[in-house]
PDB file of N, CA and C in Angstrom:
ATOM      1  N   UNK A   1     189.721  37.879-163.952  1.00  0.00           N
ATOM      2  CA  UNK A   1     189.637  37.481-162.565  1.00  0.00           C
ATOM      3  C   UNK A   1     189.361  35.987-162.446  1.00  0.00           C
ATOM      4  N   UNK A   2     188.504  35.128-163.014  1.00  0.00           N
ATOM      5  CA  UNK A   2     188.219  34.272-163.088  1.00  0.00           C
ATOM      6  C   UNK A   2     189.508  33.136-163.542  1.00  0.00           C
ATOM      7  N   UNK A   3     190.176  33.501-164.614  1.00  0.00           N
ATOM      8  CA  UNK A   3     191.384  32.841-164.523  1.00  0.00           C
ATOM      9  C   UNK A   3     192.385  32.995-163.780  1.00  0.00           C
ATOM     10  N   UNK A   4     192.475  34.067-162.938  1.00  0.00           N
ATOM     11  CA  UNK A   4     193.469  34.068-162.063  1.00  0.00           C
ATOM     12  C   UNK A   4     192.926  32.554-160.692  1.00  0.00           C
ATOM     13  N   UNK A   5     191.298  32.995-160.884  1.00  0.00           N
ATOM     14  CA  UNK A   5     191.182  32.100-159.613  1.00  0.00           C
ATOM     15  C   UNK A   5     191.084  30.457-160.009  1.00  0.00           C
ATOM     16  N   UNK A   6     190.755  30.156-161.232  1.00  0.00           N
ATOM     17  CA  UNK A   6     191.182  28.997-162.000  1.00  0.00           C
ATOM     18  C   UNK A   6     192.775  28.547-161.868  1.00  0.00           C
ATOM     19  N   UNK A   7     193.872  29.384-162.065  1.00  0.00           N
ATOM     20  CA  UNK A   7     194.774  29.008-161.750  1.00  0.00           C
ATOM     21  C   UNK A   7     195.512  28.552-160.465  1.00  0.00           C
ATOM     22  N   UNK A   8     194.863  29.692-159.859  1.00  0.00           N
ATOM     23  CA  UNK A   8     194.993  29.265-158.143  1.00  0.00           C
ATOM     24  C   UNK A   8     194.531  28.616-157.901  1.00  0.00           C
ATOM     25  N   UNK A   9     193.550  27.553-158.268  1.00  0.00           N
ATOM     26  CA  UNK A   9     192.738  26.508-157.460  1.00  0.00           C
ATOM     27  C   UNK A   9     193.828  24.930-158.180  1.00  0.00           C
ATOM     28  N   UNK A  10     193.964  25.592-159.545  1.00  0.00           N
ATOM     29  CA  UNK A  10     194.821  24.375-159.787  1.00  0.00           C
ATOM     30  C   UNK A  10     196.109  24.070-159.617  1.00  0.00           C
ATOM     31  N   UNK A  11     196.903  25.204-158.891  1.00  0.00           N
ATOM     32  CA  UNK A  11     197.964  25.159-158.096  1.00  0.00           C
ATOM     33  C   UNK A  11     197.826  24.187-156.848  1.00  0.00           C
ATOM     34  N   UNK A  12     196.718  24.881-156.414  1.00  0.00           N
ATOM     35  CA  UNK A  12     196.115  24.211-154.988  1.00  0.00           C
ATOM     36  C   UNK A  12     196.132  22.919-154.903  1.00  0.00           C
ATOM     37  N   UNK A  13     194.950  22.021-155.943  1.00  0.00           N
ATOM     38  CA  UNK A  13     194.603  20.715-155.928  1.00  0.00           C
ATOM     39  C   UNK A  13     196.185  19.666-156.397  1.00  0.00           C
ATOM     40  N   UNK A  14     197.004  20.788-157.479  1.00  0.00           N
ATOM     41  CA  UNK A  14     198.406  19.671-158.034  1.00  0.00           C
ATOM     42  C   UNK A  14     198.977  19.664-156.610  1.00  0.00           C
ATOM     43  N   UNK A  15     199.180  20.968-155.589  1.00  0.00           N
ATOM     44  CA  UNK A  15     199.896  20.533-153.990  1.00  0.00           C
ATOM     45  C   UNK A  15     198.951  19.517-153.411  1.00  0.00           C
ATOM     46  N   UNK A  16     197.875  19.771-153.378  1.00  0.00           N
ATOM     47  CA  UNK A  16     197.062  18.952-152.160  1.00  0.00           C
ATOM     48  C   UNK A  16     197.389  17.318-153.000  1.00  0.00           C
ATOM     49  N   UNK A  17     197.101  16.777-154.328  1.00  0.00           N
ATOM     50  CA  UNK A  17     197.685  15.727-154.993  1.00  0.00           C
ATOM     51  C   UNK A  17     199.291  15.114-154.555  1.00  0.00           C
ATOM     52  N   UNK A  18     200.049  16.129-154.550  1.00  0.00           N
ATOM     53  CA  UNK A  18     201.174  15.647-154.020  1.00  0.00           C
ATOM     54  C   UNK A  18     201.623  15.307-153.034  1.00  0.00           C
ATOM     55  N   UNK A  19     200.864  15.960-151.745  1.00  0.00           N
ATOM     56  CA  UNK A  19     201.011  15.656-150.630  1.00  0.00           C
ATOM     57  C   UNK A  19     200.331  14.524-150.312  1.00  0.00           C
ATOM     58  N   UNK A  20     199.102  14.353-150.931  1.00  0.00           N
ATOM     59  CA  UNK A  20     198.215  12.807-150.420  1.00  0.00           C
ATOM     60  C   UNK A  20     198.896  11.731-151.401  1.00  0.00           C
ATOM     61  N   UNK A  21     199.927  12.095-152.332  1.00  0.00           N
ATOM     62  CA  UNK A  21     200.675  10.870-152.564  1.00  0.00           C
ATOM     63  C   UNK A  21     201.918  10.633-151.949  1.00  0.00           C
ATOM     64  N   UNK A  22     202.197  11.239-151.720  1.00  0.00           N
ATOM     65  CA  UNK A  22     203.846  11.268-150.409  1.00  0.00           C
ATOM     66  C   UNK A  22     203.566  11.062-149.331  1.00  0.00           C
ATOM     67  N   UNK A  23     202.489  11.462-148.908  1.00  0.00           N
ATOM     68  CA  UNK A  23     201.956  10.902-146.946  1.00  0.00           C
ATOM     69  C   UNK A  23     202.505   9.213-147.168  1.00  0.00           C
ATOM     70  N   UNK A  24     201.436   8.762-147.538  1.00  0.00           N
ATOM     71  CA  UNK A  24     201.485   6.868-147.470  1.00  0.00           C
ATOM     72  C   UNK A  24     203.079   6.329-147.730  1.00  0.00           C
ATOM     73  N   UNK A  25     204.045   7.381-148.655  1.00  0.00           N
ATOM     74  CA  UNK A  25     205.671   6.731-148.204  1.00  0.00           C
ATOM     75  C   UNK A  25     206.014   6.887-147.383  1.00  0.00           C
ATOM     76  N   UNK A  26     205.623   8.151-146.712  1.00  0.00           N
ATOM     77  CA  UNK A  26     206.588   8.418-145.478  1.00  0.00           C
ATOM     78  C   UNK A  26     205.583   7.933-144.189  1.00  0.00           C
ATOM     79  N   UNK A  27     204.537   7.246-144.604  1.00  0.00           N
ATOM     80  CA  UNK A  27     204.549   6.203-143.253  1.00  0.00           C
ATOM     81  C   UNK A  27     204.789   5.586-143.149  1.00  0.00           C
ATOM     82  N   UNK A  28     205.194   4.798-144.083  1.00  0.00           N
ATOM     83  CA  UNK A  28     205.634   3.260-144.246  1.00  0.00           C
ATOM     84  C   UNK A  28     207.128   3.569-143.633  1.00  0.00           C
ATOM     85  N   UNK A  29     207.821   4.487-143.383  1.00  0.00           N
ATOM     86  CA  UNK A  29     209.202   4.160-142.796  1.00  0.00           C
ATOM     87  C   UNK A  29     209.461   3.475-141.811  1.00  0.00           C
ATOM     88  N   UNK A  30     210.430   2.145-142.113  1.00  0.00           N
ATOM     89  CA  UNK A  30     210.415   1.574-140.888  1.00  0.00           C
ATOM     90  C   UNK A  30     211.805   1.327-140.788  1.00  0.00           C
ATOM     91  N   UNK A  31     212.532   0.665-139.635  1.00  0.00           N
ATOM     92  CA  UNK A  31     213.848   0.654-139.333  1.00  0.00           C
ATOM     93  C   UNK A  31     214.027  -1.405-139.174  1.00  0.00           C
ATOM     94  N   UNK A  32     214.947  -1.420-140.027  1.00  0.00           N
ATOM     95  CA  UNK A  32     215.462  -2.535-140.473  1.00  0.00           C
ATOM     96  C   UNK A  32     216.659  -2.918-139.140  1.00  0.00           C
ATOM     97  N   UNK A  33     217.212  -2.114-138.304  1.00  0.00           N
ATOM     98  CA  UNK A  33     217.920  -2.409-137.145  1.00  0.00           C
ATOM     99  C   UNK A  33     217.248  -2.838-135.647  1.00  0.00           C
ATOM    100  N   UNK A  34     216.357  -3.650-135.967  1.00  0.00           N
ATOM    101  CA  UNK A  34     216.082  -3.718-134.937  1.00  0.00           C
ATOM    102  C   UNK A  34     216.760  -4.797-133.799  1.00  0.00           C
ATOM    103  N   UNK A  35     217.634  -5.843-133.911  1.00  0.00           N
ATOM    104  CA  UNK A  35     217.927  -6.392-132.816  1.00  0.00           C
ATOM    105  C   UNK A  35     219.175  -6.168-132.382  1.00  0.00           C
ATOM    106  N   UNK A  36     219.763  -4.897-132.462  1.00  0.00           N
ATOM    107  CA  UNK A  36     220.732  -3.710-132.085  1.00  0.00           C
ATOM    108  C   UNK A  36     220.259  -2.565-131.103  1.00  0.00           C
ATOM    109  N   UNK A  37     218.723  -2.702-131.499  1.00  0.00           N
ATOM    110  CA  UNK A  37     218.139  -1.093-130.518  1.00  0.00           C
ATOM    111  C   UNK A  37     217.867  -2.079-129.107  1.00  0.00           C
ATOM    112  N   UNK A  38     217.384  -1.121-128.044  1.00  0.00           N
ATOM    113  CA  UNK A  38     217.101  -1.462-126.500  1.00  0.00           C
ATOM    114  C   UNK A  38     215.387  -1.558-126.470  1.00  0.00           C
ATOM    115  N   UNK A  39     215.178  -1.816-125.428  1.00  0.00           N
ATOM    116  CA  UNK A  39     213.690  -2.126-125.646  1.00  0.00           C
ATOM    117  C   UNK A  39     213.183  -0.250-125.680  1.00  0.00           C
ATOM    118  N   UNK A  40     213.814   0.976-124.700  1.00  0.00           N
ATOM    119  CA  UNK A  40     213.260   2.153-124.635  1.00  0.00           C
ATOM    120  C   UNK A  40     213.025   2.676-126.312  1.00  0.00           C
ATOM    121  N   UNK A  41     214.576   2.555-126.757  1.00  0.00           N
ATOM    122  CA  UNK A  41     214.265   2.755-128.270  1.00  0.00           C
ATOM    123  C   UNK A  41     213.104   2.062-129.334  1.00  0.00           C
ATOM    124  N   UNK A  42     213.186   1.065-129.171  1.00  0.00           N
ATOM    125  CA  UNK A  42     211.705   0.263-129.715  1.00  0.00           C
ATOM    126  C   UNK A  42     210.519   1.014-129.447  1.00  0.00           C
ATOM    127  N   UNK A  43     210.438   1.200-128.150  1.00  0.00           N
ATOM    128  CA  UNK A  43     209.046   1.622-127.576  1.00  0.00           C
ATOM    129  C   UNK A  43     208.616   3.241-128.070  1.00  0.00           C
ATOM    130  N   UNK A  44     209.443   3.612-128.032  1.00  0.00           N
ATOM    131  CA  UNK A  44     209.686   5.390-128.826  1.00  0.00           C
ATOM    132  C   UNK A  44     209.451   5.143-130.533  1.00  0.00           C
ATOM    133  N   UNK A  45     209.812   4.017-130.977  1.00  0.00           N
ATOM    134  CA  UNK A  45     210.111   4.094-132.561  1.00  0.00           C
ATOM    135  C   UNK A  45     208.554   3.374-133.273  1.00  0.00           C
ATOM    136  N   UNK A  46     208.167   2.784-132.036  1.00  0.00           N
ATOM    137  CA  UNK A  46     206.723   2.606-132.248  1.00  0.00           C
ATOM    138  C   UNK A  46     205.755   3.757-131.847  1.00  0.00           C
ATOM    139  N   UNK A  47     205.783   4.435-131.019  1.00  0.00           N
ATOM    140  CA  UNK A  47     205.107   5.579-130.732  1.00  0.00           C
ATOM    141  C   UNK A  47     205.532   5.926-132.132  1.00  0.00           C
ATOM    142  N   UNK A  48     206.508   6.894-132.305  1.00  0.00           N
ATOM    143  CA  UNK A  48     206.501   7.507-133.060  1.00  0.00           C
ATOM    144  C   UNK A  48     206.068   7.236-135.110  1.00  0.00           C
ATOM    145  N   UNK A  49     205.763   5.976-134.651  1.00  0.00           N
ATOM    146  CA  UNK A  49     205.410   5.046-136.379  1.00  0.00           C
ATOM    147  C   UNK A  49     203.933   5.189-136.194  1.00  0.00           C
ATOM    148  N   UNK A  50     203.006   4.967-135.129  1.00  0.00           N
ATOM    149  CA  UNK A  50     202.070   5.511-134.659  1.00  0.00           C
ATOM    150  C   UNK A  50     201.123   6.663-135.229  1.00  0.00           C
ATOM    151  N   UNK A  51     201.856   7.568-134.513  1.00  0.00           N
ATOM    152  CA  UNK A  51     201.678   9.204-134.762  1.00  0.00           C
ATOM    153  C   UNK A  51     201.868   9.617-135.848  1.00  0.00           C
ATOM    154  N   UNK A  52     203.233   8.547-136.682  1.00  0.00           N
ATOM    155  CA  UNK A  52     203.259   8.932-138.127  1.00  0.00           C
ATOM    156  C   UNK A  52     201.992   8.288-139.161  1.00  0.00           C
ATOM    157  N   UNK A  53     201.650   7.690-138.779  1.00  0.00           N
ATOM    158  CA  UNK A  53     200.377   6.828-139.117  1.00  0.00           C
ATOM    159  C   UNK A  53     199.358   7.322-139.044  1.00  0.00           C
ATOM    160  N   UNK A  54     199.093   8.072-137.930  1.00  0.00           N
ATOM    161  CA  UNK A  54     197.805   8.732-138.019  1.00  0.00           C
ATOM    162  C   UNK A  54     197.742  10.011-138.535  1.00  0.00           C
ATOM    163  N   UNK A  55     198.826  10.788-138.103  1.00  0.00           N
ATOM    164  CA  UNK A  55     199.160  12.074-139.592  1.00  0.00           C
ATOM    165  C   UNK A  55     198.705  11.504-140.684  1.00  0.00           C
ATOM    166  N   UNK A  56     199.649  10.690-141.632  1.00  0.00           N
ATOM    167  CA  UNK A  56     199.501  10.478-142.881  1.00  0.00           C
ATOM    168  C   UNK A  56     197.871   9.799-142.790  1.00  0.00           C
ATOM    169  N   UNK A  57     196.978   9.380-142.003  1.00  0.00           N
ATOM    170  CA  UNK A  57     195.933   9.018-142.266  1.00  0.00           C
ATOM    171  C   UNK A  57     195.034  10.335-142.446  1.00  0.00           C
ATOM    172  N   UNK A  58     195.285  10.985-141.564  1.00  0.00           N
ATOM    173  CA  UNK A  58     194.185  12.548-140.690  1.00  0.00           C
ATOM    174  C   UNK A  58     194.446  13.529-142.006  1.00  0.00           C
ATOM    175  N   UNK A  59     195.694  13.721-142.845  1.00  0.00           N
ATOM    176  CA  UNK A  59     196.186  14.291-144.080  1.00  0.00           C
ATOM    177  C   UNK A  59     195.130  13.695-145.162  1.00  0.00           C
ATOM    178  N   UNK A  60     195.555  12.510-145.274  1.00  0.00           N
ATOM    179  CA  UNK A  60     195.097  11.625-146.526  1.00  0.00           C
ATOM    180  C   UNK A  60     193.299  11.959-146.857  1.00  0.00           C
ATOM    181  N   UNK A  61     192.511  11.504-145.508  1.00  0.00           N
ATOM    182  CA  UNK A  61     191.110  11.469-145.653  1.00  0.00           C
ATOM    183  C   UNK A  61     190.927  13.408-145.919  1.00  0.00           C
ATOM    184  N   UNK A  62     191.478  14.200-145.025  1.00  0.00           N
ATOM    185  CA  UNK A  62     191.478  16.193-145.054  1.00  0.00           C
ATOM    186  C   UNK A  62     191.713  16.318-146.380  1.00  0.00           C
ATOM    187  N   UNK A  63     192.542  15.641-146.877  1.00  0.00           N
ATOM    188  CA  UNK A  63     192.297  16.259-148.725  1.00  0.00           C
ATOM    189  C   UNK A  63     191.863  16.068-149.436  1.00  0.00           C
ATOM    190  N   UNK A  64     191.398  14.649-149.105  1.00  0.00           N
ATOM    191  CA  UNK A  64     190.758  13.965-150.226  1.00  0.00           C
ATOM    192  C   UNK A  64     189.088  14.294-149.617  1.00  0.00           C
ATOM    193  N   UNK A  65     188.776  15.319-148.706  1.00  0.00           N
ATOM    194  CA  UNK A  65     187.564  15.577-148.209  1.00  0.00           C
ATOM    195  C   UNK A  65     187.657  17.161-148.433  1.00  0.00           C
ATOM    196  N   UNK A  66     188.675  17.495-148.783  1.00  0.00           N
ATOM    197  CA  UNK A  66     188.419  19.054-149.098  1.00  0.00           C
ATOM    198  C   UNK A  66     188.291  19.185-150.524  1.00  0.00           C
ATOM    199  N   UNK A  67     189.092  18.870-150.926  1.00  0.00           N
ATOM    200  CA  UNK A  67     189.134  18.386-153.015  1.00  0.00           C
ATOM    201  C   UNK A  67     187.813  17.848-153.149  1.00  0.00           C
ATOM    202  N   UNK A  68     187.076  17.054-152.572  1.00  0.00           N
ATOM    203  CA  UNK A  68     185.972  16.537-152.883  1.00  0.00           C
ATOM    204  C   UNK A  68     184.715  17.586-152.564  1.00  0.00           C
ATOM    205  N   UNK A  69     184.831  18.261-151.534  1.00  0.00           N
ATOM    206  CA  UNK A  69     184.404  19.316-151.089  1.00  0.00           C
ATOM    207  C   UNK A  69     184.022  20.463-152.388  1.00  0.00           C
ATOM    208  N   UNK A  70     185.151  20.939-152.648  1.00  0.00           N
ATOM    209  CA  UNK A  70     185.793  21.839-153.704  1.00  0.00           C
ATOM    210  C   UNK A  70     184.659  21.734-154.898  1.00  0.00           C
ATOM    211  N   UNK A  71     185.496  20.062-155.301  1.00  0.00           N
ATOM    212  CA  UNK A  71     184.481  20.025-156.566  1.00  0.00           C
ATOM    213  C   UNK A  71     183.195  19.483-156.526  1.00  0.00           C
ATOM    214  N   UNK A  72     183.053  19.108-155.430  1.00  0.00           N
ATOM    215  CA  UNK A  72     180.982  19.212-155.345  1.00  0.00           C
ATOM    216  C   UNK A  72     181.060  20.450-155.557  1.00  0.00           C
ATOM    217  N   UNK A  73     181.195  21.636-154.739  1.00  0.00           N
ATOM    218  CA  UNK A  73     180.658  22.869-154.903  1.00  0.00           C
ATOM    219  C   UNK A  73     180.730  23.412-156.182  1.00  0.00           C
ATOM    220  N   UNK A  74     181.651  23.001-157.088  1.00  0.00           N
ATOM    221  CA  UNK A  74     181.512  23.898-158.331  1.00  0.00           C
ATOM    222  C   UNK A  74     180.914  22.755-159.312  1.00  0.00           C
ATOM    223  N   UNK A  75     180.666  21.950-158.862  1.00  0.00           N
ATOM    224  CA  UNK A  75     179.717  21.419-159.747  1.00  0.00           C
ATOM    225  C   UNK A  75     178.146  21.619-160.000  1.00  0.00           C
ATOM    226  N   UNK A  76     177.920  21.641-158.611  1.00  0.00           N
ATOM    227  CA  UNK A  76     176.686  22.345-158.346  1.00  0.00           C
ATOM    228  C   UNK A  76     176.423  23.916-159.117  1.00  0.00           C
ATOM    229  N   UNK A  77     176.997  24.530-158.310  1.00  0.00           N
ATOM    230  CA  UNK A  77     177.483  25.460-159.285  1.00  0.00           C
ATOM    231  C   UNK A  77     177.006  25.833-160.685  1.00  0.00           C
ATOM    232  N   UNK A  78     177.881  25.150-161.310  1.00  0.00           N
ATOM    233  CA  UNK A  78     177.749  25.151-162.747  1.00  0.00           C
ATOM    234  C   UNK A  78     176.260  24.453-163.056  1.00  0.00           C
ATOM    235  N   UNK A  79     175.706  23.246-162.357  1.00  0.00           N
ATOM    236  CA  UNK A  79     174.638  22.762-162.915  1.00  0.00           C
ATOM    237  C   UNK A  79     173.279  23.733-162.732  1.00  0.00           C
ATOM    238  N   UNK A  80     173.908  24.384-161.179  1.00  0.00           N
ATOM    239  CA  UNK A  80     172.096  25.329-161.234  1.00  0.00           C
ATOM    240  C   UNK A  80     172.685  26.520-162.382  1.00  0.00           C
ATOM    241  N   UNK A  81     173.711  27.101-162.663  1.00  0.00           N
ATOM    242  CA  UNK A  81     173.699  27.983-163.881  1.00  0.00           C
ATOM    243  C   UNK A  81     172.880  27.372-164.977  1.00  0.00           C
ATOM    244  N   UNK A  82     173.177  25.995-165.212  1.00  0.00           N
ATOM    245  CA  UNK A  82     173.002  25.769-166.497  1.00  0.00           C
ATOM    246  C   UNK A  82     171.408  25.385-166.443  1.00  0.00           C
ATOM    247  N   UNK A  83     170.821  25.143-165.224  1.00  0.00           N
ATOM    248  CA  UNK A  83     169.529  24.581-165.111  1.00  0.00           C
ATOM    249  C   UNK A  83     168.692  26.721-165.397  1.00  0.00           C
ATOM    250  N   UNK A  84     169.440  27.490-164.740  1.00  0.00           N
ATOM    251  CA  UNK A  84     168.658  28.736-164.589  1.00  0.00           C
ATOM    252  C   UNK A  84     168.889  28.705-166.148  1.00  0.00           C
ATOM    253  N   UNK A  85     169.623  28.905-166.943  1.00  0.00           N
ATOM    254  CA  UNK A  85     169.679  29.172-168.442  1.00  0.00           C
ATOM    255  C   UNK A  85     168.944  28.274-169.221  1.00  0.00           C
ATOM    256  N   UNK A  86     168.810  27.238-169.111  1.00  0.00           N
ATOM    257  CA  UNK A  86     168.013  26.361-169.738  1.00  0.00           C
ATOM    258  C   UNK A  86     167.235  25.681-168.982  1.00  0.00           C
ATOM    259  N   UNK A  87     165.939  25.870-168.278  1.00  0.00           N
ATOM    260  CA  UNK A  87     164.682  25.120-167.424  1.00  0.00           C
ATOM    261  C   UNK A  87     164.442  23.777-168.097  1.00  0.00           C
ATOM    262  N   UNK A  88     164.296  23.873-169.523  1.00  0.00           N
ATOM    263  CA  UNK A  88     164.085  22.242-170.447  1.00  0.00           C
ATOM    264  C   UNK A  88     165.008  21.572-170.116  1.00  0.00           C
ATOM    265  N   UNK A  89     166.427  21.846-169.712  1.00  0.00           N
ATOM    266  CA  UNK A  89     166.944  20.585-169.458  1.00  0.00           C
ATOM    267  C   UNK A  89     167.302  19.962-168.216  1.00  0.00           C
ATOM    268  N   UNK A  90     166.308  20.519-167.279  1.00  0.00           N
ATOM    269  CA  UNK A  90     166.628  20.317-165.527  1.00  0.00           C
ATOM    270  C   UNK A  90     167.246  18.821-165.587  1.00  0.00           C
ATOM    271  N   UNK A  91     166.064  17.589-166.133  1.00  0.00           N
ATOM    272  CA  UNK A  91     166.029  16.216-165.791  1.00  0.00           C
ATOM    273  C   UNK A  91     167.702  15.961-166.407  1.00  0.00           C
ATOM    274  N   UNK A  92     168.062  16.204-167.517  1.00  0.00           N
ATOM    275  CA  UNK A  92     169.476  15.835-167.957  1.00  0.00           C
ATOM    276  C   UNK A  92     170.406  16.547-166.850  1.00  0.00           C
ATOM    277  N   UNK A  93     170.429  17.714-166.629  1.00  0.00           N
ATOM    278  CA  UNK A  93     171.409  18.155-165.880  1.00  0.00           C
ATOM    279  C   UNK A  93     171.432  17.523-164.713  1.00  0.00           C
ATOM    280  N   UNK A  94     170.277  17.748-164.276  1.00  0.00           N
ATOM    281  CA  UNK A  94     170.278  17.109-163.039  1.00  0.00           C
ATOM    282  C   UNK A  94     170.738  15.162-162.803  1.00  0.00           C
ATOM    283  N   UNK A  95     170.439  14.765-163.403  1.00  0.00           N
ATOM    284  CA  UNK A  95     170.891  13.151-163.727  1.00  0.00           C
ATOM    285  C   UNK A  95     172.728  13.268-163.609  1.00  0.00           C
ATOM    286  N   UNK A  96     172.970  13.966-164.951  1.00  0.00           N
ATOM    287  CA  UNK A  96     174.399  14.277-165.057  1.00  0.00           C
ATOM    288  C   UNK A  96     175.339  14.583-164.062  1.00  0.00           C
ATOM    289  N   UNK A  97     174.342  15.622-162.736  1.00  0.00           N
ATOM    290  CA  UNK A  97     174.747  16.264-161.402  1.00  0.00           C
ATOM    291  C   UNK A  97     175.144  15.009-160.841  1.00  0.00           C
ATOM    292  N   UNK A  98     173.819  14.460-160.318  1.00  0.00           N
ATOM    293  CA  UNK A  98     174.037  13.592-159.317  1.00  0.00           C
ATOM    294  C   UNK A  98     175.168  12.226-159.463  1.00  0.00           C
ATOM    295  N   UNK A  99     175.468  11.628-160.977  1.00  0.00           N
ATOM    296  CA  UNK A  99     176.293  11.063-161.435  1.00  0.00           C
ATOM    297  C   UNK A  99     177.821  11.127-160.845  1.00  0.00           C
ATOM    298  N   UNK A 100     178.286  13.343-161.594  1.00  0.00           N
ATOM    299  CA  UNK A 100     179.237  13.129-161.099  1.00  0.00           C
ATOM    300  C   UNK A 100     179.390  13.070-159.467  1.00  0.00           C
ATOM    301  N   UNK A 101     178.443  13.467-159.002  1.00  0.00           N
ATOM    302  CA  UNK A 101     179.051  13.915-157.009  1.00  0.00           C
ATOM    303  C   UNK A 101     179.111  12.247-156.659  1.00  0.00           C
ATOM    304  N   UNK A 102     178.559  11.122-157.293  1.00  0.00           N
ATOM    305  CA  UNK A 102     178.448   9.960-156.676  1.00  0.00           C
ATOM    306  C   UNK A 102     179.741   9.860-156.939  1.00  0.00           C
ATOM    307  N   UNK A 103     180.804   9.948-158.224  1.00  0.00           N
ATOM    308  CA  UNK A 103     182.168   9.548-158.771  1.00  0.00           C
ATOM    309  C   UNK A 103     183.135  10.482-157.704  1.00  0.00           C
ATOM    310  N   UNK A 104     182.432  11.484-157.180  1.00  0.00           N
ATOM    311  CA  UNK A 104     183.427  12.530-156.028  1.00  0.00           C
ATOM    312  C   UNK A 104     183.425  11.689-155.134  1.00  0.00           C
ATOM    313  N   UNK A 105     182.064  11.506-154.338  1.00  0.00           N
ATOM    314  CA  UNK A 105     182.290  11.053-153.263  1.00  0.00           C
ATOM    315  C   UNK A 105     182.752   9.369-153.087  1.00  0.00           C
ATOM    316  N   UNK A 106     182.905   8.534-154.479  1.00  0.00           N
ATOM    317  CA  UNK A 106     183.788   7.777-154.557  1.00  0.00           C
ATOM    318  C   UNK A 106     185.137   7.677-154.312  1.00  0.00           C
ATOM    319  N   UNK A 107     185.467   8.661-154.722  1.00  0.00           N
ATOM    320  CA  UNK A 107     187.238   9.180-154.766  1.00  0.00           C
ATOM    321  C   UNK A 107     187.383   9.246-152.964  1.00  0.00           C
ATOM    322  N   UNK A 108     186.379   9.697-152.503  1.00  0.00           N
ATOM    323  CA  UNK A 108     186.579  10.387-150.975  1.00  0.00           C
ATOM    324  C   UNK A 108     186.264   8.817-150.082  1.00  0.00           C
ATOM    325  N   UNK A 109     185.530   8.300-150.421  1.00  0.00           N
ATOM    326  CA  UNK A 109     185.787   6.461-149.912  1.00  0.00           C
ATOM    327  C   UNK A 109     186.792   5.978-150.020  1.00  0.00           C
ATOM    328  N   UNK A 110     187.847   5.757-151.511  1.00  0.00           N
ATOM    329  CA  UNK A 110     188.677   5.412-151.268  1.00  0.00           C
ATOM    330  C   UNK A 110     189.738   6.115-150.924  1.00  0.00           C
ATOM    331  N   UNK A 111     189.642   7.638-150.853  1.00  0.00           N
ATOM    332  CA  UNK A 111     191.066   7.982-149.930  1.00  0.00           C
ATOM    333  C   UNK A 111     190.748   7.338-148.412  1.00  0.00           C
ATOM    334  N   UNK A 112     189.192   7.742-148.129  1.00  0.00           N
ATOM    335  CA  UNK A 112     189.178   6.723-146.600  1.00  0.00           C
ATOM    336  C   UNK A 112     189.384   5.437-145.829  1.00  0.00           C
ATOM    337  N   UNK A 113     189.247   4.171-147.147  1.00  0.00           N
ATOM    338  CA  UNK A 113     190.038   3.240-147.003  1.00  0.00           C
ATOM    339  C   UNK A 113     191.491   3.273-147.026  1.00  0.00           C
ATOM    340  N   UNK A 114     192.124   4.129-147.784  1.00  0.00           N
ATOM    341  CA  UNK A 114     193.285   4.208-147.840  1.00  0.00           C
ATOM    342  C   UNK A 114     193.958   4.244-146.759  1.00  0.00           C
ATOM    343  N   UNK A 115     192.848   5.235-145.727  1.00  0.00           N
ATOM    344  CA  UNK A 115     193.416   5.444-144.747  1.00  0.00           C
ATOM    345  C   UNK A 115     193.542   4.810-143.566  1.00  0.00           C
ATOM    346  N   UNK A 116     192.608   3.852-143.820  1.00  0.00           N
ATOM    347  CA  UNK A 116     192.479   2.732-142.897  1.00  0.00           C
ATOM    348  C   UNK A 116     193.568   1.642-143.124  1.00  0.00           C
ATOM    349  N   UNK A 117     193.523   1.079-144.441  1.00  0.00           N
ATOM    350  CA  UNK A 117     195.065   0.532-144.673  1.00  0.00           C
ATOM    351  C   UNK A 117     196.194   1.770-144.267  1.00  0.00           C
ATOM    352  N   UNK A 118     196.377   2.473-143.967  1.00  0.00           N
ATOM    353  CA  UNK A 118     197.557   3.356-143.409  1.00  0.00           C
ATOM    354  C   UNK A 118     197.863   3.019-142.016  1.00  0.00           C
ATOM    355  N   UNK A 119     196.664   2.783-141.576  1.00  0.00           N
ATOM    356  CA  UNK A 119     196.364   2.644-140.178  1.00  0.00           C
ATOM    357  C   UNK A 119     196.920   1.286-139.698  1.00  0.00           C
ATOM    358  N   UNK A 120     196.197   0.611-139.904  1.00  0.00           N
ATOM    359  CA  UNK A 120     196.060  -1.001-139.485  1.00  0.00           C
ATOM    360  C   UNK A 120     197.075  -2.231-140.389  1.00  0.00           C
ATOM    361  N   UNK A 121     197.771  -1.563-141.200  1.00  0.00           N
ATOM    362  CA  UNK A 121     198.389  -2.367-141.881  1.00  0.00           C
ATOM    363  C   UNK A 121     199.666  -2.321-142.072  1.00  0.00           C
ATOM    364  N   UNK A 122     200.195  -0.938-142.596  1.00  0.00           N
ATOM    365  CA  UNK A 122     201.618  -0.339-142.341  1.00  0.00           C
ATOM    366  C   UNK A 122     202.178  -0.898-141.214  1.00  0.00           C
TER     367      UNK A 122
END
């Protein structure tokens, strides 16, 4: 059972990976015709670069806040197992804990800048 749900989670995270690397191309689409279009078309092609902008932002930070999510929880997890099995080594585990969730919630800063360059810069 346990490897079935090991596998399913790493199905999960390689989609959720792929999608938070394909968002940021497909916002960047932009249209190279512009002094052919009318001003209505402009005004629509910016709305709509917009909206694509804030998708690929609202995507980008949701996965990289659920994945981060994910693996806090099984990190924890695993550390109070290993703290209930072994009490002598609370101070190491625990050091080790807090280490990795700081390197998670690193990852989850910079998908959030990312997303701010998605935003304001694209």
């Amino acid at each position: 059972m346990k490897s079935i749900v090991k596998k399913i989670s790493v199905v999960i995270m390689m989609v959720m990976m792929l999608t938070a690397f394909s968002v940021p191309v497909l916002a960047a689409e932009t249209s190279a015709h512009v002094s052919e279009e009318t001003t209505v078309e402009i005004a629509e092609e910016t709305e709509n670069s917009t909206s694509s902008k804030a998708w690929a932002a609202a995507i980008c930070v949701g996965m990289a806040a659920a994945a981060g999510a994910i693996g806090m929880g099984w990190a924890i997890s695993k550390s109070s197992e290993g703290i209930s099995r072994q009490p002598e080594a609370e101070a190491k585990i625990r050091t080790s804990l807090m280490l990795g969730l700081v390197f998670i919630e690193t990852a989850i800063i910079y998908a959030l800048i990312v997303a701010i360059l998605i935003i304001f810069v694209l």
